[in-house]
PDB file of N, CA and C in Angstrom:
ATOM      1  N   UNK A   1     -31.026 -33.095  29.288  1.00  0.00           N
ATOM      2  CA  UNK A   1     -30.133 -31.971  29.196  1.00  0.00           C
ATOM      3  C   UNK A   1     -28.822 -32.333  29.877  1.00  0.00           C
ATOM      4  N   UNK A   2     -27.543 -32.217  29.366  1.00  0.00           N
ATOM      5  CA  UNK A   2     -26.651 -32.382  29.658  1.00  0.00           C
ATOM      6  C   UNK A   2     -25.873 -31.326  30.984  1.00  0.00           C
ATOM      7  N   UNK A   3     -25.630 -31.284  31.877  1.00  0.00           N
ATOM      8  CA  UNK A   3     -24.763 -30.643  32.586  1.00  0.00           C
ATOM      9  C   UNK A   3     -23.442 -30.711  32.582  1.00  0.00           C
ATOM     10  N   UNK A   4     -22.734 -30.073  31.852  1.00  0.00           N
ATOM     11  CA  UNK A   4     -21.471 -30.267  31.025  1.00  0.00           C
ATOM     12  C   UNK A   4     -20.660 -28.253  31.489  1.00  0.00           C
ATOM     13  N   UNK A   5     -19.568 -28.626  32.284  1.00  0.00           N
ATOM     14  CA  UNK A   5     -19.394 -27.365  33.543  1.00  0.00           C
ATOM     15  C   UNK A   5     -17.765 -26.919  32.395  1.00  0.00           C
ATOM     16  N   UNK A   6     -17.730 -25.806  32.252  1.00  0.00           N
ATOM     17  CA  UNK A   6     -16.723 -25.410  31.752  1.00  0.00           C
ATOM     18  C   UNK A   6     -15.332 -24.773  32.600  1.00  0.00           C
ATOM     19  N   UNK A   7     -14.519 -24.774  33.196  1.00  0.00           N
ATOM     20  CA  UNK A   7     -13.498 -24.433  34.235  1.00  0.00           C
ATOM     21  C   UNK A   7     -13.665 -22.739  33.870  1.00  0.00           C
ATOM     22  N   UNK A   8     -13.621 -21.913  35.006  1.00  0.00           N
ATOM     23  CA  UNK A   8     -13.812 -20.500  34.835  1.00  0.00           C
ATOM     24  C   UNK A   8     -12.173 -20.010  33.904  1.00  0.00           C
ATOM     25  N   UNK A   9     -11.206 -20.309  34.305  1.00  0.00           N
ATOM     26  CA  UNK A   9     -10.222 -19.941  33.356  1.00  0.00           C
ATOM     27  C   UNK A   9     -10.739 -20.198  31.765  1.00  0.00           C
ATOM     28  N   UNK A  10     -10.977 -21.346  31.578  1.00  0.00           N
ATOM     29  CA  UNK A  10     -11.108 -21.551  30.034  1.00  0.00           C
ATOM     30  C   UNK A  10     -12.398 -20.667  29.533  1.00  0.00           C
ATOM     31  N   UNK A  11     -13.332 -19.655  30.520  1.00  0.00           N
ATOM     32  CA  UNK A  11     -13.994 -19.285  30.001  1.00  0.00           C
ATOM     33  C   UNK A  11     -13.819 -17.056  29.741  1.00  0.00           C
ATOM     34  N   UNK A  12     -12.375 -17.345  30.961  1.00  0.00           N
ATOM     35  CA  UNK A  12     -12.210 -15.858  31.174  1.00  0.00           C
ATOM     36  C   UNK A  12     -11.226 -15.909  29.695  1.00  0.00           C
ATOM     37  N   UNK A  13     -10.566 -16.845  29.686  1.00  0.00           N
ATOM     38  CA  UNK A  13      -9.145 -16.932  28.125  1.00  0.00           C
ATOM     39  C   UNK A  13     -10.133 -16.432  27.147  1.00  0.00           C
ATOM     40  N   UNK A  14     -11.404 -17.368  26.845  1.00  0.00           N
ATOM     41  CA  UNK A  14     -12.168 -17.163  25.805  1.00  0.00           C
ATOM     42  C   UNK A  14     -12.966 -15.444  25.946  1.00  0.00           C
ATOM     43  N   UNK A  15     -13.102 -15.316  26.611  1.00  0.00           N
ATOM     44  CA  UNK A  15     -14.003 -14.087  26.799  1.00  0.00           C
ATOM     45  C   UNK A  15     -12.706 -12.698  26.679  1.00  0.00           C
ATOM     46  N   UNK A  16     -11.471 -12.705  26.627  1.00  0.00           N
ATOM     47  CA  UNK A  16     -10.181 -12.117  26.931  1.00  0.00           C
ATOM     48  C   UNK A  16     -10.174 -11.902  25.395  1.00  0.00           C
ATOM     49  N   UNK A  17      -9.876 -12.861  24.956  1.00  0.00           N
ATOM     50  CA  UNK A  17      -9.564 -13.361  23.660  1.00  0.00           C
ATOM     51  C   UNK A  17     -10.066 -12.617  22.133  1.00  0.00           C
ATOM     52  N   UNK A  18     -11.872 -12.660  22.761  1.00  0.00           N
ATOM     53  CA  UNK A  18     -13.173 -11.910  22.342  1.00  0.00           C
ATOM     54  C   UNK A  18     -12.943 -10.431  21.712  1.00  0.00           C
ATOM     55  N   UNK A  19     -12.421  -9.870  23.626  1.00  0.00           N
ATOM     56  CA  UNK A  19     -12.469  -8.604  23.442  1.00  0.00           C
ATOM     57  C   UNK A  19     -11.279  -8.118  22.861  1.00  0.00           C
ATOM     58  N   UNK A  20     -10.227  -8.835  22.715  1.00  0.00           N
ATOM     59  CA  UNK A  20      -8.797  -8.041  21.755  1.00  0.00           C
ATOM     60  C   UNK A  20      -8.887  -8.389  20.854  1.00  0.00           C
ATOM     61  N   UNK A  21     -10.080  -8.965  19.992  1.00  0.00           N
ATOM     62  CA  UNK A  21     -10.117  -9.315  18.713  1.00  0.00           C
ATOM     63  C   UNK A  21     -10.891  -7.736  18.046  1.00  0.00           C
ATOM     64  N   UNK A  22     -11.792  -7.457  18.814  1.00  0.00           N
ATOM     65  CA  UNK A  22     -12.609  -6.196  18.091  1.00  0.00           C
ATOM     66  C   UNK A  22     -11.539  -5.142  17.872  1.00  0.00           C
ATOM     67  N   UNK A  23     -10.442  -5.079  18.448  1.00  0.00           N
ATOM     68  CA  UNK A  23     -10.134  -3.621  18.666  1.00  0.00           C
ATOM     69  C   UNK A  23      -9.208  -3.990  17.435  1.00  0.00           C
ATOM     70  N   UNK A  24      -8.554  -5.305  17.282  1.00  0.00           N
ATOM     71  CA  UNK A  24      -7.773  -5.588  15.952  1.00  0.00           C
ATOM     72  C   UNK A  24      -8.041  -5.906  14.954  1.00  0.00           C
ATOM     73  N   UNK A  25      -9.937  -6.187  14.957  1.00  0.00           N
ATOM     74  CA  UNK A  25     -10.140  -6.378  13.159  1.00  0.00           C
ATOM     75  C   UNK A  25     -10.937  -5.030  12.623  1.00  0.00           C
ATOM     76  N   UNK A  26     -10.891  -3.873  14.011  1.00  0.00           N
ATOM     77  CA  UNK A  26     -10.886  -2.592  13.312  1.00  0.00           C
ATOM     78  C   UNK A  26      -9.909  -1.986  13.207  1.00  0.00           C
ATOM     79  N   UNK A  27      -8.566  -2.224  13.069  1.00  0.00           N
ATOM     80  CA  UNK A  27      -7.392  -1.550  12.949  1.00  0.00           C
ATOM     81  C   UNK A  27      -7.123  -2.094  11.380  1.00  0.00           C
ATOM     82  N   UNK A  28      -7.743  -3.519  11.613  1.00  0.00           N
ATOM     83  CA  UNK A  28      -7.188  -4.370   9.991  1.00  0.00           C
ATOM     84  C   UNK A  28      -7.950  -3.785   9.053  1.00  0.00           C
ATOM     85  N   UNK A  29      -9.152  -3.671   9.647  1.00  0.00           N
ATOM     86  CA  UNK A  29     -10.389  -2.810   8.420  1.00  0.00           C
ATOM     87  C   UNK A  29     -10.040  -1.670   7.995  1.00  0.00           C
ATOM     88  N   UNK A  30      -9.477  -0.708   8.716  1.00  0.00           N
ATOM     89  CA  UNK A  30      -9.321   1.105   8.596  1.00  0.00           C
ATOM     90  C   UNK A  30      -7.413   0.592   7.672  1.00  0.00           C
ATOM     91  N   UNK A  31      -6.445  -0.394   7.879  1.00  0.00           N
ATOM     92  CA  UNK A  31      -5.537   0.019   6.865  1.00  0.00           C
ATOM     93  C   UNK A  31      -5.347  -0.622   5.562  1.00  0.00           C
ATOM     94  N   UNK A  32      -6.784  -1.883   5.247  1.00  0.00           N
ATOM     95  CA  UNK A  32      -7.146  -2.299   4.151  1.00  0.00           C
ATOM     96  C   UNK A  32      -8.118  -1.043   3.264  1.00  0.00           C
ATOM     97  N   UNK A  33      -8.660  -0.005   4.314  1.00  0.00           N
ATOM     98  CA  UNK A  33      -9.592   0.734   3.604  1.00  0.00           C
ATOM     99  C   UNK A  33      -8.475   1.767   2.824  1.00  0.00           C
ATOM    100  N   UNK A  34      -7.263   2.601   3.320  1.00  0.00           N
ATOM    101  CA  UNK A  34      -6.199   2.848   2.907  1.00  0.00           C
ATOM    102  C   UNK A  34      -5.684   2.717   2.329  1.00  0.00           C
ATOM    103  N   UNK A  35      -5.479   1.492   2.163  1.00  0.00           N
ATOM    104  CA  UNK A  35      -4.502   0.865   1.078  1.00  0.00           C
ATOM    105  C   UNK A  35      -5.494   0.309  -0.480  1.00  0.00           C
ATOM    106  N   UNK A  36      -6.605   0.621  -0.303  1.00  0.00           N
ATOM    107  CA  UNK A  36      -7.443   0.150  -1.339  1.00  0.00           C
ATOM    108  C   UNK A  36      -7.033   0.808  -2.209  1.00  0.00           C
ATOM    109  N   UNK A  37      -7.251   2.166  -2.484  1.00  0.00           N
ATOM    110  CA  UNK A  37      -7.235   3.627  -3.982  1.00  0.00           C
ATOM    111  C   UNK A  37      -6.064   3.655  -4.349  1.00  0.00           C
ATOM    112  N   UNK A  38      -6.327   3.712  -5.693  1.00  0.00           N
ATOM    113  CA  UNK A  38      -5.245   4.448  -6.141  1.00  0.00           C
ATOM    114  C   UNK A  38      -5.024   5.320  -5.962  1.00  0.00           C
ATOM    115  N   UNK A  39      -3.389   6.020  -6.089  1.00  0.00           N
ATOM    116  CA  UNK A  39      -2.997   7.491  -6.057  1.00  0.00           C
ATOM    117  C   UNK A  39      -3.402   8.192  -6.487  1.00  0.00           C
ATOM    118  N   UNK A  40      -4.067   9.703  -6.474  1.00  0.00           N
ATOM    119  CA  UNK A  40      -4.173  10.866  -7.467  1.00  0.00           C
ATOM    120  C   UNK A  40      -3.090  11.287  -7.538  1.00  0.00           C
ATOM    121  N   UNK A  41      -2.924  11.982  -8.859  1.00  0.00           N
ATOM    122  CA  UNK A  41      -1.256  12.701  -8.864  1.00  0.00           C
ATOM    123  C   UNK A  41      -1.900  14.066  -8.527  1.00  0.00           C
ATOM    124  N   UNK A  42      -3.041  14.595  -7.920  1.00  0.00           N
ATOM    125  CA  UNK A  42      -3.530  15.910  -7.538  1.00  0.00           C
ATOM    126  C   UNK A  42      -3.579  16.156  -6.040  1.00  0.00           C
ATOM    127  N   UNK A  43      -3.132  14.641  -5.509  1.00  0.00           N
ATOM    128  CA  UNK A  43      -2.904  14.563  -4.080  1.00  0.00           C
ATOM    129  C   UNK A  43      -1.762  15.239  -3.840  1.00  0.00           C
ATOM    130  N   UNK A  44      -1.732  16.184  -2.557  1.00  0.00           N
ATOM    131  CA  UNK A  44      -0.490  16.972  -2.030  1.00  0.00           C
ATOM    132  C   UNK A  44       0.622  15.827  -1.970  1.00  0.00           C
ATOM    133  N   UNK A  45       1.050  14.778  -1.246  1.00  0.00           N
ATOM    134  CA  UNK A  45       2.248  14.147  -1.775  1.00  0.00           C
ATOM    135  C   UNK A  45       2.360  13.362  -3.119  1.00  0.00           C
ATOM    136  N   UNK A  46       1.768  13.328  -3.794  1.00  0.00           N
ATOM    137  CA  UNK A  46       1.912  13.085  -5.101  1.00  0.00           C
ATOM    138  C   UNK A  46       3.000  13.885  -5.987  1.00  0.00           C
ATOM    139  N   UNK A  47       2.191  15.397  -5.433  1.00  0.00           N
ATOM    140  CA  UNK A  47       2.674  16.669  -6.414  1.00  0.00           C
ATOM    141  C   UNK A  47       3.852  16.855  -6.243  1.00  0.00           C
ATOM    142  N   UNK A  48       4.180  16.971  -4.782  1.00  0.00           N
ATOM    143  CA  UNK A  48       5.198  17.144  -3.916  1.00  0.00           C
ATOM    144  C   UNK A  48       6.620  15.948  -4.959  1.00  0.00           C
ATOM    145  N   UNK A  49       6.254  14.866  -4.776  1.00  0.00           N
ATOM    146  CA  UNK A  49       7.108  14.175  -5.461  1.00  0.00           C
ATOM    147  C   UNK A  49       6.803  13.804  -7.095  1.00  0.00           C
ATOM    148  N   UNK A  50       6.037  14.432  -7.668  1.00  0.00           N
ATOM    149  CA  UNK A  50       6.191  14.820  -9.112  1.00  0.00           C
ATOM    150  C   UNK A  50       5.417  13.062  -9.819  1.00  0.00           C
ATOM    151  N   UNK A  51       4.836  12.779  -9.152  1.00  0.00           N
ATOM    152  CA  UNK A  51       3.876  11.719  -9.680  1.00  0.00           C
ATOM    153  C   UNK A  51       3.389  11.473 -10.592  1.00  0.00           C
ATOM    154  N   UNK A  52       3.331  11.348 -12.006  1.00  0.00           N
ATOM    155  CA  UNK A  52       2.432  10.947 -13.093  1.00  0.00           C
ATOM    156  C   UNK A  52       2.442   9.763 -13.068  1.00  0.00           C
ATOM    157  N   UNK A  53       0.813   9.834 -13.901  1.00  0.00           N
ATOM    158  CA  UNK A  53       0.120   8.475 -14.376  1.00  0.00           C
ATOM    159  C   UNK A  53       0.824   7.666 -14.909  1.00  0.00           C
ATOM    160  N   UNK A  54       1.546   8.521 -16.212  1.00  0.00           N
ATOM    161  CA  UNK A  54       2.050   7.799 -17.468  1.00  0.00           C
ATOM    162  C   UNK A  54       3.756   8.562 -17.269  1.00  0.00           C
ATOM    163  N   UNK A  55       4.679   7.391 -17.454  1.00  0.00           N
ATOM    164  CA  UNK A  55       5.948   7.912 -17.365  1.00  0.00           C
ATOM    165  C   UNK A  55       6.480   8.917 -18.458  1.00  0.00           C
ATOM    166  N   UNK A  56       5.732   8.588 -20.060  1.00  0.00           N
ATOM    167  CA  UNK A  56       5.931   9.278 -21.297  1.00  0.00           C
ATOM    168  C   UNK A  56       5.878  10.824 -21.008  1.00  0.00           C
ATOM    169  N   UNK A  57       5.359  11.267 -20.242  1.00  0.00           N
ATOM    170  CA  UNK A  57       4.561  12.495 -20.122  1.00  0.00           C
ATOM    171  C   UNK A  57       5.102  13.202 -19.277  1.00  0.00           C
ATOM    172  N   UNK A  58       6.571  12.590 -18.406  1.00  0.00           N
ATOM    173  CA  UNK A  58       7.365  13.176 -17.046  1.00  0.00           C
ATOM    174  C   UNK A  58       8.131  14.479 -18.314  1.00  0.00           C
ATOM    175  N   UNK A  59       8.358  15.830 -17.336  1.00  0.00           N
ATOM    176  CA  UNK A  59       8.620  17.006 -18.129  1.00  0.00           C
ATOM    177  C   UNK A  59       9.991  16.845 -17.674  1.00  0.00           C
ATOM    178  N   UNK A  60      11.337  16.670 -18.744  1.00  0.00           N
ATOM    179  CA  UNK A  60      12.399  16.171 -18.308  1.00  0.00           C
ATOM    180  C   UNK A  60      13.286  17.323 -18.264  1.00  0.00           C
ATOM    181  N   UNK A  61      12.816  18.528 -17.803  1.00  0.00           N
ATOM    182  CA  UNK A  61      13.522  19.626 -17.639  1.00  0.00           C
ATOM    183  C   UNK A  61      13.172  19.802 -15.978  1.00  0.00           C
ATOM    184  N   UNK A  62      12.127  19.971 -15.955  1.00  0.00           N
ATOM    185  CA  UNK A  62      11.762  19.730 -14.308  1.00  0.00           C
ATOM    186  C   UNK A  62      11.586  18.373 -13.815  1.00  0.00           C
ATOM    187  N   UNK A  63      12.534  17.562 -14.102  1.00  0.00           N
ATOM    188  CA  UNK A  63      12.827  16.010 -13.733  1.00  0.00           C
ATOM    189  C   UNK A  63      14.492  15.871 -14.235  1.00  0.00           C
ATOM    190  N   UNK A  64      15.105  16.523 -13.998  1.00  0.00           N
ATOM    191  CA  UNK A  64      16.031  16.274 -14.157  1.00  0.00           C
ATOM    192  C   UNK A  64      16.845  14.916 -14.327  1.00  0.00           C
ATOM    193  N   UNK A  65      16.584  13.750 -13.277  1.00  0.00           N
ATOM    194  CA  UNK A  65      17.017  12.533 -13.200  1.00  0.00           C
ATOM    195  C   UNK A  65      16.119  11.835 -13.758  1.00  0.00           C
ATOM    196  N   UNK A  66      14.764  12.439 -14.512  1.00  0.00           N
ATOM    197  CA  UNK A  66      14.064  11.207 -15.164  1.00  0.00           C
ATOM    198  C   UNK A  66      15.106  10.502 -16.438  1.00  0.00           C
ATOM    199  N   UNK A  67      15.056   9.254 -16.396  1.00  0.00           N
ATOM    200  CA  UNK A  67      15.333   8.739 -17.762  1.00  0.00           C
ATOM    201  C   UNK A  67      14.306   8.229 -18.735  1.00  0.00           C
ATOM    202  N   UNK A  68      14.683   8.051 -19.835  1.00  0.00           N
ATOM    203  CA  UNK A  68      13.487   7.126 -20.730  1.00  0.00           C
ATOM    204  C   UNK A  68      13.731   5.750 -20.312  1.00  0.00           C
ATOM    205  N   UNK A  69      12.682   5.487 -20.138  1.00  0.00           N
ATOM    206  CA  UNK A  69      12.565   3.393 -20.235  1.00  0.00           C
ATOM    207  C   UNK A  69      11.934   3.742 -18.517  1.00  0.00           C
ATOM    208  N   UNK A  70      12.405   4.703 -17.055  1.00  0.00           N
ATOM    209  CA  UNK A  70      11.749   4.478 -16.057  1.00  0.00           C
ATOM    210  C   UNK A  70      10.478   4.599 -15.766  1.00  0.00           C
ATOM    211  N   UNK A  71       9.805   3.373 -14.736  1.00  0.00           N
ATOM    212  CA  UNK A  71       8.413   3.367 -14.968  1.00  0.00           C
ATOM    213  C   UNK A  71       8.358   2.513 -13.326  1.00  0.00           C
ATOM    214  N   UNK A  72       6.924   2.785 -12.788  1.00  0.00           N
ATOM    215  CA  UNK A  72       7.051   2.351 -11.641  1.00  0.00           C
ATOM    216  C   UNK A  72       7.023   0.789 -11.431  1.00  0.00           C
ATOM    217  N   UNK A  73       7.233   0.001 -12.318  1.00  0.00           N
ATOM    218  CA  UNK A  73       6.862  -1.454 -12.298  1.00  0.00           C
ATOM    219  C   UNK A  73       8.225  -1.976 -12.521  1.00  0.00           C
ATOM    220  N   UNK A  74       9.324  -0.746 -12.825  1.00  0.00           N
ATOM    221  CA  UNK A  74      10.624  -1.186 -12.342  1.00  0.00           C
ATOM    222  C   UNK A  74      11.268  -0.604 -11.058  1.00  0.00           C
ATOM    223  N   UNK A  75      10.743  -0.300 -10.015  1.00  0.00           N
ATOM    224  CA  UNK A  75      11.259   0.932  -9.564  1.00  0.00           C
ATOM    225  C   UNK A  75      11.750  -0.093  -8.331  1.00  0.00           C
ATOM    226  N   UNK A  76      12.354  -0.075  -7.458  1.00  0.00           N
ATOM    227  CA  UNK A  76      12.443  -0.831  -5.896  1.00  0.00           C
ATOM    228  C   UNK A  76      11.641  -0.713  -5.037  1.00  0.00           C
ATOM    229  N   UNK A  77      10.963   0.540  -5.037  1.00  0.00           N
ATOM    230  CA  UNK A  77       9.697   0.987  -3.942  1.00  0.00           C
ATOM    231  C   UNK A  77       8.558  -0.117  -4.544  1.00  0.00           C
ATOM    232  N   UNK A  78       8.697  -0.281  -5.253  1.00  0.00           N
ATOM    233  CA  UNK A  78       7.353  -1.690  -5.432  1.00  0.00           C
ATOM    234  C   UNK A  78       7.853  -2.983  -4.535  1.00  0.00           C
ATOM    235  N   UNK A  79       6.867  -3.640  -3.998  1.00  0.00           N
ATOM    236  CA  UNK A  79       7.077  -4.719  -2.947  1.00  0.00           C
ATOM    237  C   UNK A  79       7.652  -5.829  -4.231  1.00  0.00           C
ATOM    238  N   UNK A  80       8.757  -6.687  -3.802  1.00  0.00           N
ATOM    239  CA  UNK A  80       9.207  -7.774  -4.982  1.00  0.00           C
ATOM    240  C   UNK A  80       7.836  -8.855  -5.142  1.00  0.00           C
ATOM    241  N   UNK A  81       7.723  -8.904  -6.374  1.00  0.00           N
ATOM    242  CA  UNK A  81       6.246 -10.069  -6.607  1.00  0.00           C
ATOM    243  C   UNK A  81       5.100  -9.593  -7.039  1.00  0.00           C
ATOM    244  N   UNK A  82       5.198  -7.910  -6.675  1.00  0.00           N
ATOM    245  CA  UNK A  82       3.659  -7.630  -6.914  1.00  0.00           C
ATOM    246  C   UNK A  82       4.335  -6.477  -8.208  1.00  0.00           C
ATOM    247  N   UNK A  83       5.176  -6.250  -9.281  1.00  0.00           N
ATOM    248  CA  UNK A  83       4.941  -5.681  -9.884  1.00  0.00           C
ATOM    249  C   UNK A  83       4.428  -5.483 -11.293  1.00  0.00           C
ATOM    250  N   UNK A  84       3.350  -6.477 -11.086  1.00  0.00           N
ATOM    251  CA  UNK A  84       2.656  -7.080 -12.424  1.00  0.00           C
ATOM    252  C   UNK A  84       1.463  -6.661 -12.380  1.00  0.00           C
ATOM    253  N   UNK A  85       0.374  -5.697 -13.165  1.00  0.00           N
ATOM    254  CA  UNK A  85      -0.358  -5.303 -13.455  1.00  0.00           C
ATOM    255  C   UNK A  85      -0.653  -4.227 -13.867  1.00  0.00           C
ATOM    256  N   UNK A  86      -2.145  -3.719 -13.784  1.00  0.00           N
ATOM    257  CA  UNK A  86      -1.765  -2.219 -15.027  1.00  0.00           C
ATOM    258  C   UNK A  86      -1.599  -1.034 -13.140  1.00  0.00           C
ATOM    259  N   UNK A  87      -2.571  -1.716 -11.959  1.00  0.00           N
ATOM    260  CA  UNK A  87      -1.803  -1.007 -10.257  1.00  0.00           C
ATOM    261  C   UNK A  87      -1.471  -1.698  -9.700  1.00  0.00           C
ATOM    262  N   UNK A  88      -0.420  -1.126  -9.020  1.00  0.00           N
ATOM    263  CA  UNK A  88       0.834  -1.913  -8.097  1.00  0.00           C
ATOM    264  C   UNK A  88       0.946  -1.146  -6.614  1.00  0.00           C
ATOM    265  N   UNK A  89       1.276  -1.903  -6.040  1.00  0.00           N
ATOM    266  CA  UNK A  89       1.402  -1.220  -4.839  1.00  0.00           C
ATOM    267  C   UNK A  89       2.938  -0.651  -4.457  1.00  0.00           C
ATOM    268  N   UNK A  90       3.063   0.837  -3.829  1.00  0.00           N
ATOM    269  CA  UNK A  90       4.560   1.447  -3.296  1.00  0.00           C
ATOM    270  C   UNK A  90       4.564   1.928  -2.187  1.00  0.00           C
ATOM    271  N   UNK A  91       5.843   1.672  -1.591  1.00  0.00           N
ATOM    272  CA  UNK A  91       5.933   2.078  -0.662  1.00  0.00           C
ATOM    273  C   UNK A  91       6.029   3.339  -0.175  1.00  0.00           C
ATOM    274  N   UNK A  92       6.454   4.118  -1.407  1.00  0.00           N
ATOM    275  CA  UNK A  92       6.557   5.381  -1.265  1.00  0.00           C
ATOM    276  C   UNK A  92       5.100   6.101  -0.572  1.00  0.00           C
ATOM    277  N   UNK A  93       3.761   5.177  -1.757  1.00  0.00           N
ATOM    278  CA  UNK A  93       2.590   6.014  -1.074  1.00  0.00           C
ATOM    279  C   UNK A  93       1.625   4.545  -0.050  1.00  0.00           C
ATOM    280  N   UNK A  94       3.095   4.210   1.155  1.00  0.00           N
ATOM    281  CA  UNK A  94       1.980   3.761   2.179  1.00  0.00           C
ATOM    282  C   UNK A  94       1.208   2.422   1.476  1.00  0.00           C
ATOM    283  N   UNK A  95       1.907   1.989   0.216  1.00  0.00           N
ATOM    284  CA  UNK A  95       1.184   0.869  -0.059  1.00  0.00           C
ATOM    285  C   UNK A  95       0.259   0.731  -0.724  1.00  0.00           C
ATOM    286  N   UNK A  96      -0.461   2.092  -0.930  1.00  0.00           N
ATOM    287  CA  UNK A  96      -1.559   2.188  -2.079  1.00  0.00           C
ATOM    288  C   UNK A  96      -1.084   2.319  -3.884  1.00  0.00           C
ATOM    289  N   UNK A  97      -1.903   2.050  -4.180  1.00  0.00           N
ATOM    290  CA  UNK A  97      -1.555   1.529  -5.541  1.00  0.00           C
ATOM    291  C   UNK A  97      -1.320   2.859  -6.540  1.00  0.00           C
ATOM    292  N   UNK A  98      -0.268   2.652  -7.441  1.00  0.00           N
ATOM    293  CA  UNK A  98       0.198   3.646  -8.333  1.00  0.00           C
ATOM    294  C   UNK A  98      -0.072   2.941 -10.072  1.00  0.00           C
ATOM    295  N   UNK A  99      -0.069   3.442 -10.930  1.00  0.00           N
ATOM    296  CA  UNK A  99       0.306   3.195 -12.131  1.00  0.00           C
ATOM    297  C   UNK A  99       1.543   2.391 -12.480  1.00  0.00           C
ATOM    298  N   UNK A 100       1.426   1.379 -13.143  1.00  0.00           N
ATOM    299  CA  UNK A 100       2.554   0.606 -13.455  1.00  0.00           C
ATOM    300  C   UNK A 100       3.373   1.714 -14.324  1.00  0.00           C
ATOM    301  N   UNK A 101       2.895   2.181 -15.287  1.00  0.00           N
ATOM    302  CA  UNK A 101       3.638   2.821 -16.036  1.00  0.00           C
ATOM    303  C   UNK A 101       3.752   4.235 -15.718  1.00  0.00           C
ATOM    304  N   UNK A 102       3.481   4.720 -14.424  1.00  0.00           N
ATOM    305  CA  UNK A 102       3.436   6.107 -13.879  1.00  0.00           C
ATOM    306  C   UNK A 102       5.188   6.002 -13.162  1.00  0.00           C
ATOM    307  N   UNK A 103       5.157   7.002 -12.789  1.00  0.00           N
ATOM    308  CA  UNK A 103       6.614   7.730 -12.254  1.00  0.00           C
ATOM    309  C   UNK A 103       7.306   8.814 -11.456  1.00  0.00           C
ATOM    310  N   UNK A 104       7.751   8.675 -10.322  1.00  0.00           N
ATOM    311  CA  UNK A 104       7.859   9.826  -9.419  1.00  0.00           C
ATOM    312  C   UNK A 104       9.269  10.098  -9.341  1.00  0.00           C
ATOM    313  N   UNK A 105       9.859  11.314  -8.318  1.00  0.00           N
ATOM    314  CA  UNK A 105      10.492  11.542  -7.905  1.00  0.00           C
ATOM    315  C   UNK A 105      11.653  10.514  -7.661  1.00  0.00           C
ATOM    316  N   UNK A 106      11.300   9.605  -6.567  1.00  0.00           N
ATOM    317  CA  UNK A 106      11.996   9.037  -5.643  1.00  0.00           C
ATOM    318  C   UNK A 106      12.016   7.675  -6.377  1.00  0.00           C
ATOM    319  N   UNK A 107      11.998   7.192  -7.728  1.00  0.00           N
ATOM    320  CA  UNK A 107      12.348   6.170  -8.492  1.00  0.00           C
ATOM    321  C   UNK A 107      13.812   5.570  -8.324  1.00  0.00           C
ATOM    322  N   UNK A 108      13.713   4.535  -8.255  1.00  0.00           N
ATOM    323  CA  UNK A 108      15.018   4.038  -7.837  1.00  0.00           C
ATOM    324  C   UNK A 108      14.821   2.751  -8.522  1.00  0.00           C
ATOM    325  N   UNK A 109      16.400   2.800  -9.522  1.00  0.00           N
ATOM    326  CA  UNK A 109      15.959   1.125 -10.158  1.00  0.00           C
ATOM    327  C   UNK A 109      15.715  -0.131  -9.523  1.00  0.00           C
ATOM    328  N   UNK A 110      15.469  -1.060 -10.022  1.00  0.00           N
ATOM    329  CA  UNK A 110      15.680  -2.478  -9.336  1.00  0.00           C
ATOM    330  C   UNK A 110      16.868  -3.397  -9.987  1.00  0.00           C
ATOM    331  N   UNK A 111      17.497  -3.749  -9.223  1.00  0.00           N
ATOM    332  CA  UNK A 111      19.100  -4.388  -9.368  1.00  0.00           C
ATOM    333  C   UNK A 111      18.665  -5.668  -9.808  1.00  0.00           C
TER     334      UNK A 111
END
């Protein structure tokens, strides 16, 4: 059997180290669990900012600034890189995923 002595610092760093890891891969867990779903447009900020699935379907009397052709896979609130698929992630909702071809309020083109 080897007697092989470890210096008490290198064992308090490691043991330090340990315990600020738990408290941060449950912070990482609870805003991956968040950011997983998609939006409901029946969710209170959804409604609030006039959210649909499908942009075709925005009521352009109570959307005043909707145009035809806007859709959330052009919008700026999408992170640059990720606006390719049928869900995308916005910033508007915190990062959780919206409809590419859905459409809110707070649409803003991309330059």
């Amino acid at each position: 059997m080897s007697e092989k002595t470890y210096p008490r610092r290198t064992v308090l760093k490691g043991a330090l180290l340990g315990v600020a890891a738990v408290p941060v891969s449950a912070l990482l867990g609870r805003a991956e669990a968040a950011a997983g779903g998609p939006v409901d447009p029946s969710e209170p900020q959804a409604k609030s900012l006039g959210y649909v699935v499908d942009a075709t379907k925005v009521d352009a009397k109570a959307n005043p600034n909707f145009k035809a052709g806007q859709h959330c896979a052009t919008c700026l609130q999408v992170p640059a890189g990720k606006e390719k698929g049928a869900l995308i992630p916005c910033n508007i909702f915190a990062g959780r995923l919206v409809n590419a071809n859905g459409w809110c309020k707070v649409f803003v083109a991309r330059p």
